[in-house]
PDB file of N, CA and C in Angstrom:
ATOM      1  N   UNK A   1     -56.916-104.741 190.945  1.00  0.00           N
ATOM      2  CA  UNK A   1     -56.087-103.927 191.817  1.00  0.00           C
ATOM      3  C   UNK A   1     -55.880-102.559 191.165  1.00  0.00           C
ATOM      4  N   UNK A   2     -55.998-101.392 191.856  1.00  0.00           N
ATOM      5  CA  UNK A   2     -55.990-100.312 191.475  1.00  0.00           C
ATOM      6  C   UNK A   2     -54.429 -99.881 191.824  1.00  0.00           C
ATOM      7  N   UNK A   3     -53.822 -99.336 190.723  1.00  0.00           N
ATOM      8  CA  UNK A   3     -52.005 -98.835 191.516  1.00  0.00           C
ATOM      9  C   UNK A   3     -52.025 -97.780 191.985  1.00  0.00           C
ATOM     10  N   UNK A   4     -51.527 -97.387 192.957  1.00  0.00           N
ATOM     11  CA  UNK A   4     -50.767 -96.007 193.493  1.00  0.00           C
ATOM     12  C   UNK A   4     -50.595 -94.998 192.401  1.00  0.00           C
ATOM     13  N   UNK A   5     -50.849 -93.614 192.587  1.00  0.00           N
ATOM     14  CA  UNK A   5     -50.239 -92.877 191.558  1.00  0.00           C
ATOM     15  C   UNK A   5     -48.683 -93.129 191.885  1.00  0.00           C
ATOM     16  N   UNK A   6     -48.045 -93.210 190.723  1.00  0.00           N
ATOM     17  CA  UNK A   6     -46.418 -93.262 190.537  1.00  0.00           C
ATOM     18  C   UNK A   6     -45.801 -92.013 191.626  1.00  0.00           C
ATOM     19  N   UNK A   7     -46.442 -90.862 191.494  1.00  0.00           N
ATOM     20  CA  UNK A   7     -45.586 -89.697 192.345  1.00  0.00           C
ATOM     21  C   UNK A   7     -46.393 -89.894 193.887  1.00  0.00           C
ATOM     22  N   UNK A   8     -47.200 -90.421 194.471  1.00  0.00           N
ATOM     23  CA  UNK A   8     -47.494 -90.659 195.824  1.00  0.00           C
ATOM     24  C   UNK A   8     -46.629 -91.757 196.228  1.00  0.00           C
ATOM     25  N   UNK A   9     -46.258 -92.969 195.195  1.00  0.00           N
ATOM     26  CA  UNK A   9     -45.203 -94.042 195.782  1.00  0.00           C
ATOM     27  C   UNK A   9     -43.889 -93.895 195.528  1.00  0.00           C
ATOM     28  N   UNK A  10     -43.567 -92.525 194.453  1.00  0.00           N
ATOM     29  CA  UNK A  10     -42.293 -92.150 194.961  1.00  0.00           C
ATOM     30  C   UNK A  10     -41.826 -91.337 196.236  1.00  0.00           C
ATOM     31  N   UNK A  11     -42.915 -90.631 196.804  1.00  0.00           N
ATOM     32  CA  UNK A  11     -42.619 -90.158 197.688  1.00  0.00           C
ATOM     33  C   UNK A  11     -42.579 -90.714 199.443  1.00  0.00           C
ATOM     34  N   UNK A  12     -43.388 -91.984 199.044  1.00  0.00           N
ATOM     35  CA  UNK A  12     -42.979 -93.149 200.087  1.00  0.00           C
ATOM     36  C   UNK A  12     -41.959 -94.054 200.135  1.00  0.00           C
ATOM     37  N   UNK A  13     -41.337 -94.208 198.912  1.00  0.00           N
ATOM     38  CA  UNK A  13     -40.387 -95.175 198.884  1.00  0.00           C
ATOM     39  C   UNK A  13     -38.753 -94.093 199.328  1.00  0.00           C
ATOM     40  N   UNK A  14     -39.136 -92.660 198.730  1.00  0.00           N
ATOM     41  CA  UNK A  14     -37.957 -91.951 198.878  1.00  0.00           C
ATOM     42  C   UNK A  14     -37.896 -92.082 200.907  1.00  0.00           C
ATOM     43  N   UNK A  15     -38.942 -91.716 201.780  1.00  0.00           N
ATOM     44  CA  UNK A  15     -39.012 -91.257 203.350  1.00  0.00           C
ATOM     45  C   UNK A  15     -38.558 -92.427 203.930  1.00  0.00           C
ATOM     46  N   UNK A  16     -39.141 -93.761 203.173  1.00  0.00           N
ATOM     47  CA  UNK A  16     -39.096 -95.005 204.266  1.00  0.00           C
ATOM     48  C   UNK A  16     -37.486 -95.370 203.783  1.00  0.00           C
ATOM     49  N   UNK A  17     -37.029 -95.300 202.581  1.00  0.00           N
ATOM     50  CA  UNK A  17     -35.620 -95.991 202.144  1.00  0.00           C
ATOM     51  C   UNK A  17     -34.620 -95.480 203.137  1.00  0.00           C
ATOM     52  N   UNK A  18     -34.694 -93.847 203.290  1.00  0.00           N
ATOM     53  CA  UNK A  18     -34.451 -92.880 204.041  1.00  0.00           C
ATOM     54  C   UNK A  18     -34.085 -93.413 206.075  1.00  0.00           C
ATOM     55  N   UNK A  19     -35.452 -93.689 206.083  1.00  0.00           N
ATOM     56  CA  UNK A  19     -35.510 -93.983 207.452  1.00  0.00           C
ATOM     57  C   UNK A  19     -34.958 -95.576 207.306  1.00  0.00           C
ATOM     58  N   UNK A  20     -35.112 -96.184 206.325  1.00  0.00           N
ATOM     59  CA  UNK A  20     -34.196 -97.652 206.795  1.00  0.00           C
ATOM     60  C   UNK A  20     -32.470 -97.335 206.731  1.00  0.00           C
ATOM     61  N   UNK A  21     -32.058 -96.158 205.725  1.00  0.00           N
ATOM     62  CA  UNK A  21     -30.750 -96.085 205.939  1.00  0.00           C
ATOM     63  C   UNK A  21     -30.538 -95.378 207.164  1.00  0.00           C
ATOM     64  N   UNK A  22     -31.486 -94.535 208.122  1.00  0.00           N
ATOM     65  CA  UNK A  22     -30.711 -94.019 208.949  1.00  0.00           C
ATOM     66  C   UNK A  22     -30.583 -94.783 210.361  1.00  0.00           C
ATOM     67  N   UNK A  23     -31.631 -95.841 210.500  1.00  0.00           N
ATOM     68  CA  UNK A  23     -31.922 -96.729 211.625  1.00  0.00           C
ATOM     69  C   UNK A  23     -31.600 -97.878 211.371  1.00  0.00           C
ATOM     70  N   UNK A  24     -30.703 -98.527 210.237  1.00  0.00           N
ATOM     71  CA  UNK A  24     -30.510 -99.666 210.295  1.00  0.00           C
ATOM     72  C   UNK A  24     -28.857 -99.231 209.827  1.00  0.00           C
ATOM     73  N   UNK A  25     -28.709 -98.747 209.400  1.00  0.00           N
ATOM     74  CA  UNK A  25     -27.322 -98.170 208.320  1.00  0.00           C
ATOM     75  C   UNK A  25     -27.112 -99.027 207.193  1.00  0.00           C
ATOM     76  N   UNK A  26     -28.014 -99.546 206.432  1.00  0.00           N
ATOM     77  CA  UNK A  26     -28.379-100.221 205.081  1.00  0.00           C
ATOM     78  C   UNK A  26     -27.210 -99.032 204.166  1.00  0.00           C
ATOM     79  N   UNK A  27     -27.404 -99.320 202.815  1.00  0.00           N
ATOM     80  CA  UNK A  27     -26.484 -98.509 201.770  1.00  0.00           C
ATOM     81  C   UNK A  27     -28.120 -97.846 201.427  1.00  0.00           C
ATOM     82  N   UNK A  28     -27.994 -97.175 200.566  1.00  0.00           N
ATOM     83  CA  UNK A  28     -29.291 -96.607 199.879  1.00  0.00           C
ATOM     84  C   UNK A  28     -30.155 -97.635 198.971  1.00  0.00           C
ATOM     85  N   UNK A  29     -29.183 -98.252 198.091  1.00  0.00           N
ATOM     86  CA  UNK A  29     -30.020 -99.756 197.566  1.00  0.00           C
ATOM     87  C   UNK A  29     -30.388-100.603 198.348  1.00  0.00           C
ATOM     88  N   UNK A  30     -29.405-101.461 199.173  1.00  0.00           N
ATOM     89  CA  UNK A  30     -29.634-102.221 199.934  1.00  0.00           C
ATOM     90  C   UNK A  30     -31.056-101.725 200.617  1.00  0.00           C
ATOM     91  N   UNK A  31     -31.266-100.614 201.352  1.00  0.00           N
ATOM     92  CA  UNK A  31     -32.676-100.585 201.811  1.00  0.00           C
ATOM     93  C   UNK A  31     -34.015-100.443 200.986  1.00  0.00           C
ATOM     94  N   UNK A  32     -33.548 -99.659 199.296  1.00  0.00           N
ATOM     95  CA  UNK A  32     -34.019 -99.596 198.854  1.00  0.00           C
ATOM     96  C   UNK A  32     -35.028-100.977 198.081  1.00  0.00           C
ATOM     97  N   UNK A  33     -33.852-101.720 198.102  1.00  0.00           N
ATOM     98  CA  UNK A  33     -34.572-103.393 197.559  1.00  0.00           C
ATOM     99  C   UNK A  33     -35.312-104.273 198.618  1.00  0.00           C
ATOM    100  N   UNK A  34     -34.837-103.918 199.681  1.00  0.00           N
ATOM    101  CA  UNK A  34     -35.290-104.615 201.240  1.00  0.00           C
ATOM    102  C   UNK A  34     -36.738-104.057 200.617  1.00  0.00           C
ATOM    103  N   UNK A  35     -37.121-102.753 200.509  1.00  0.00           N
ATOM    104  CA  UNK A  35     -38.523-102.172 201.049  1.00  0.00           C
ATOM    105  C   UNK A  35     -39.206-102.479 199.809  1.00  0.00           C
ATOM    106  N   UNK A  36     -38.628-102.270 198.360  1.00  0.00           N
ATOM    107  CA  UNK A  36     -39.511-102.442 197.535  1.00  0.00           C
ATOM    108  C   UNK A  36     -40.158-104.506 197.304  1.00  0.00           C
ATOM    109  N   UNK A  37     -39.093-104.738 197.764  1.00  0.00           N
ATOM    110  CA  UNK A  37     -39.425-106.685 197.894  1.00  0.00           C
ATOM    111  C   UNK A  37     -39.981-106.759 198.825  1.00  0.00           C
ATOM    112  N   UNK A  38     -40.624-106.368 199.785  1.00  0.00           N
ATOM    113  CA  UNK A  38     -41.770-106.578 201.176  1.00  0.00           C
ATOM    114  C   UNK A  38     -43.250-106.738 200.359  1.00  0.00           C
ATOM    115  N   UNK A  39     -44.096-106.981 201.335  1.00  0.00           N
ATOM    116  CA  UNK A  39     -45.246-107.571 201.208  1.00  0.00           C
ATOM    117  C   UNK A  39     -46.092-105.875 201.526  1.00  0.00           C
ATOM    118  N   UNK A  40     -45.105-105.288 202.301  1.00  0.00           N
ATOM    119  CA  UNK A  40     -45.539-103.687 202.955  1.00  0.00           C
ATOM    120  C   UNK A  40     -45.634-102.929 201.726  1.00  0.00           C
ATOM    121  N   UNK A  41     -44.664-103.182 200.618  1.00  0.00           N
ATOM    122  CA  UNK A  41     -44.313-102.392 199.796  1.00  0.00           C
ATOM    123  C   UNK A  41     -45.450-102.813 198.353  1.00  0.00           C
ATOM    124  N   UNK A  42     -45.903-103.844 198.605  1.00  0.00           N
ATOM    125  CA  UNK A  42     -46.986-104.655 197.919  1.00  0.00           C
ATOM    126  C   UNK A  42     -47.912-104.181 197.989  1.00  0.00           C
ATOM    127  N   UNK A  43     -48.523-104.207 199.412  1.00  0.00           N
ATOM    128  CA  UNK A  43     -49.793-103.343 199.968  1.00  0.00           C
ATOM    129  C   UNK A  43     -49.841-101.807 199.364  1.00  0.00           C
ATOM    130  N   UNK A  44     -48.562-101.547 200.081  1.00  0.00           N
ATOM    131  CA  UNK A  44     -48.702 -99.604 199.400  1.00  0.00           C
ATOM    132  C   UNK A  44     -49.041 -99.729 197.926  1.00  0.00           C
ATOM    133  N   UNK A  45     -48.374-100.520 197.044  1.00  0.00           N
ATOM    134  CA  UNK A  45     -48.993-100.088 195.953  1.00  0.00           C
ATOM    135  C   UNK A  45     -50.045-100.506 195.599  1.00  0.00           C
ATOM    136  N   UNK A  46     -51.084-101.228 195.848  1.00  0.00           N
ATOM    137  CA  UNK A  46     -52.384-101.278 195.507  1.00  0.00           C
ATOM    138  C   UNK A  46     -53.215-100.338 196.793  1.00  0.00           C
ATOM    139  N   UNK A  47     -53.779 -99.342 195.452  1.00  0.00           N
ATOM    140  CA  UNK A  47     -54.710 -98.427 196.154  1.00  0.00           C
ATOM    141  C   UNK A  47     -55.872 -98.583 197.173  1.00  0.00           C
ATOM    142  N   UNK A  48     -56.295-100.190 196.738  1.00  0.00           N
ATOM    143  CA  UNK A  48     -57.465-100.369 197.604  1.00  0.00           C
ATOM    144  C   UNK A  48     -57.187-101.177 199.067  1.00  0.00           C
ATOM    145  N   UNK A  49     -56.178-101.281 199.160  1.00  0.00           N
ATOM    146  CA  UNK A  49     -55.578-101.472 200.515  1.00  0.00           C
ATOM    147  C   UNK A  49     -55.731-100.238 201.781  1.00  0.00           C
ATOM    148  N   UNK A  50     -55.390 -98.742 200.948  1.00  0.00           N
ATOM    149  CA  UNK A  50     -55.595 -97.558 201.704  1.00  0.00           C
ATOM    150  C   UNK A  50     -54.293 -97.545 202.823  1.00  0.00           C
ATOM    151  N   UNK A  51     -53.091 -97.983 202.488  1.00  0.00           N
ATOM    152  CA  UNK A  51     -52.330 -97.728 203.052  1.00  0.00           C
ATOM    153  C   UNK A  51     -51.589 -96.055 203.429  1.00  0.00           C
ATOM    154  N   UNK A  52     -51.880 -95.668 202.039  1.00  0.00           N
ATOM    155  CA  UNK A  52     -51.549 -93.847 202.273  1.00  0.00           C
ATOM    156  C   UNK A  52     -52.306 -93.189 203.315  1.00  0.00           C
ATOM    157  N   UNK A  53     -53.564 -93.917 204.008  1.00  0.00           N
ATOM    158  CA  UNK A  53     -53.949 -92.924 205.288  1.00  0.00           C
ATOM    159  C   UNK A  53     -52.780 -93.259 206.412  1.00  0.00           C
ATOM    160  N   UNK A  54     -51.768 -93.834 206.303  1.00  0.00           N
ATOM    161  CA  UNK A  54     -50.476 -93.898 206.988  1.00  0.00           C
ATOM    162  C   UNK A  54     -49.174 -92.640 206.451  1.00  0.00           C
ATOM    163  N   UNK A  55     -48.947 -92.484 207.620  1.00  0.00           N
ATOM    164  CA  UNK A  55     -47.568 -91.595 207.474  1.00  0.00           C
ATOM    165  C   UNK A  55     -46.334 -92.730 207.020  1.00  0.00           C
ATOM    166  N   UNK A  56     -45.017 -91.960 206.596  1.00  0.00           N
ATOM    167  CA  UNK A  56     -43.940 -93.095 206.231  1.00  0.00           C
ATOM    168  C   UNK A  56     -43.285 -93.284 207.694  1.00  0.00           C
ATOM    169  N   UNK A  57     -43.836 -92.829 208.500  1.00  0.00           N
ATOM    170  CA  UNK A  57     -43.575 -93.907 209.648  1.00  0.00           C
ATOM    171  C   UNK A  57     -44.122 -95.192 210.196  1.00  0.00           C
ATOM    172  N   UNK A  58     -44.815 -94.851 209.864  1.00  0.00           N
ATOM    173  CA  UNK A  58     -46.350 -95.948 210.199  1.00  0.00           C
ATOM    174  C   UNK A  58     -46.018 -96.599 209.345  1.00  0.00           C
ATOM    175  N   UNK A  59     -45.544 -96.805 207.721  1.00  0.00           N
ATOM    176  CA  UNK A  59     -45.169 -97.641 206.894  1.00  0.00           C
ATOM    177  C   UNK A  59     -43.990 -98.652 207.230  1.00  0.00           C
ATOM    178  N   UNK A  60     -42.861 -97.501 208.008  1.00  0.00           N
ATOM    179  CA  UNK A  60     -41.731 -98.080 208.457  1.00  0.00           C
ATOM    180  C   UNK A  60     -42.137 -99.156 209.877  1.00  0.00           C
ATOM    181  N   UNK A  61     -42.665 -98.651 210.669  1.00  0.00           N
ATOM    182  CA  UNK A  61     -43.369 -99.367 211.733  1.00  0.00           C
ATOM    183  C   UNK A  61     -44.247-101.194 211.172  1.00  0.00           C
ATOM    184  N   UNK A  62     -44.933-100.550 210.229  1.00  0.00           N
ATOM    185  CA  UNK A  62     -45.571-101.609 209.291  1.00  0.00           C
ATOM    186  C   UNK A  62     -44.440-103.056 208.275  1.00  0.00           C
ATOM    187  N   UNK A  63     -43.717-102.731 208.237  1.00  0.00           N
ATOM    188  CA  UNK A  63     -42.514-102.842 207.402  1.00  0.00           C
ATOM    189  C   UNK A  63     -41.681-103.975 208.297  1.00  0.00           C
ATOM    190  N   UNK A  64     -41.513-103.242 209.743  1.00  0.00           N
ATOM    191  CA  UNK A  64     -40.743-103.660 210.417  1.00  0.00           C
ATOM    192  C   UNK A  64     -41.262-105.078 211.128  1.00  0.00           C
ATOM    193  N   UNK A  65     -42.603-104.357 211.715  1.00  0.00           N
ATOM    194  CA  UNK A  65     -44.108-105.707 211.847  1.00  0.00           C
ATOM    195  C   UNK A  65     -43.623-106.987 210.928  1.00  0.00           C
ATOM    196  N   UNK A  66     -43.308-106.811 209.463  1.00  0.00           N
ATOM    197  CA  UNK A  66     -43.779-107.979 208.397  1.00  0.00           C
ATOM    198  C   UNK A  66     -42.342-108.582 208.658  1.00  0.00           C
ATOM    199  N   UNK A  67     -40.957-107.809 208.853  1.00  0.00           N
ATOM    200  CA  UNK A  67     -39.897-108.327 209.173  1.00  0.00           C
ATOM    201  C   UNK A  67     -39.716-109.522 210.189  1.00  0.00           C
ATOM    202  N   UNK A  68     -40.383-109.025 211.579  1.00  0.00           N
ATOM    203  CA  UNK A  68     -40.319-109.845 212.349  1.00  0.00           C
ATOM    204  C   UNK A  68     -41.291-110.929 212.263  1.00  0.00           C
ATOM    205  N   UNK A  69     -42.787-110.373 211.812  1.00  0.00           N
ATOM    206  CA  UNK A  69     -43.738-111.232 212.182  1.00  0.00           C
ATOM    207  C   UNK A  69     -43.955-112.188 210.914  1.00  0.00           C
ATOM    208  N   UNK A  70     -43.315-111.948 209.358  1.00  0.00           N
ATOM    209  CA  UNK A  70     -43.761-112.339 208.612  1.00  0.00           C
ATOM    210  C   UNK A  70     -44.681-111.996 207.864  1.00  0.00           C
ATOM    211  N   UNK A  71     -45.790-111.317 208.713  1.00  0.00           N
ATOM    212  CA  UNK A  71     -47.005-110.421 208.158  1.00  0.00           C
ATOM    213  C   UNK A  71     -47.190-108.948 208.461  1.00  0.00           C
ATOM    214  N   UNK A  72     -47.276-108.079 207.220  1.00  0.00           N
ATOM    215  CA  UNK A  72     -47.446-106.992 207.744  1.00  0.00           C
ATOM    216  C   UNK A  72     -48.498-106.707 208.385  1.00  0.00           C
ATOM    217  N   UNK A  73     -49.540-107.262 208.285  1.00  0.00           N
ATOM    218  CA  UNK A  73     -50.994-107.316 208.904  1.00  0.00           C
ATOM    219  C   UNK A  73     -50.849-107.100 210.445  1.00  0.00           C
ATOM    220  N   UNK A  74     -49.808-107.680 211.078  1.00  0.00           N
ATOM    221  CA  UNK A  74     -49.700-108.060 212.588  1.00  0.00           C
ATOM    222  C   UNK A  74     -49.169-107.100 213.160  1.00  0.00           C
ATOM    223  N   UNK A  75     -49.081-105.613 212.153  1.00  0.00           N
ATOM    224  CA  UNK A  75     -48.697-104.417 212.726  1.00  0.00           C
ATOM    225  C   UNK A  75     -50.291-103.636 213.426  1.00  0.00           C
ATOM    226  N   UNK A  76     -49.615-103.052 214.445  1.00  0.00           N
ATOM    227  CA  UNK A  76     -50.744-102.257 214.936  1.00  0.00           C
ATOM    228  C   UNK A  76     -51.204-101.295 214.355  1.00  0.00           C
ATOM    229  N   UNK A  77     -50.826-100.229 213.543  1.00  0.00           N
ATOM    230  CA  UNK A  77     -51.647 -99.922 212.370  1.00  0.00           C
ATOM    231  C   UNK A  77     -52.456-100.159 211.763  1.00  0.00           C
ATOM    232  N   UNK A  78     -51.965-101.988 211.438  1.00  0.00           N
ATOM    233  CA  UNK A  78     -53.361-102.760 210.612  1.00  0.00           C
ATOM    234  C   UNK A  78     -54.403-103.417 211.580  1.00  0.00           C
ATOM    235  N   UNK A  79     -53.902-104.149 212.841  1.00  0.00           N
ATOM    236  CA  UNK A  79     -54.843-104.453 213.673  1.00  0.00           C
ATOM    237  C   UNK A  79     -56.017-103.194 214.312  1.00  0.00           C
ATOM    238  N   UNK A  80     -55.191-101.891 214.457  1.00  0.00           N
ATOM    239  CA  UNK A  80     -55.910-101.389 215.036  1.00  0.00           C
ATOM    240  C   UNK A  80     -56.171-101.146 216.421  1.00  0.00           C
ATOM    241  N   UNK A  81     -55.146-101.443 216.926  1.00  0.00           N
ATOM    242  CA  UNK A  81     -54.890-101.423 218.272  1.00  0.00           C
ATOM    243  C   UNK A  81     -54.784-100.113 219.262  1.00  0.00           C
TER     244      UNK A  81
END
């Protein structure tokens, strides 16, 4: 597994923590641990996944997918829909 550069996954973890505190009203940790303990947040950091051709919406969208569905895969992003 290849990792994320450190400053490309800080700058995803800062947009999406962001967008979970403003659409869910999480605390800043609280969303912050939600996103880094996902399977979404797993994917982003291994490089050969290619999750960075996603915006941190599409992550959040992705995120939200693995919430409900269990799998982030079952987001349309990843299907491809």
């Amino acid at each position: 597994m290849k990792r994320l550069d450190p400053d490309i996954l800080d700058y995803y973890n800062e947009a999406v923590v962001n967008m979970l505190v403003e659409k869910y009203g999480y605390s800043y940790m609280e969303a912050l641990q939600k996103f880094v303990q996902s399977k979404t947040h797993e994917m982003l950091e291994n490089e050969d996944c290619g999750m960075t051709e996603f915006g941190a919406g599409a992550i959040l969208e992705i995120w939200e997918a693995e919430k409900i569905t269990g799998d982030p895969r079952n987001s349309v992003y990843i299907r491809g829909e």
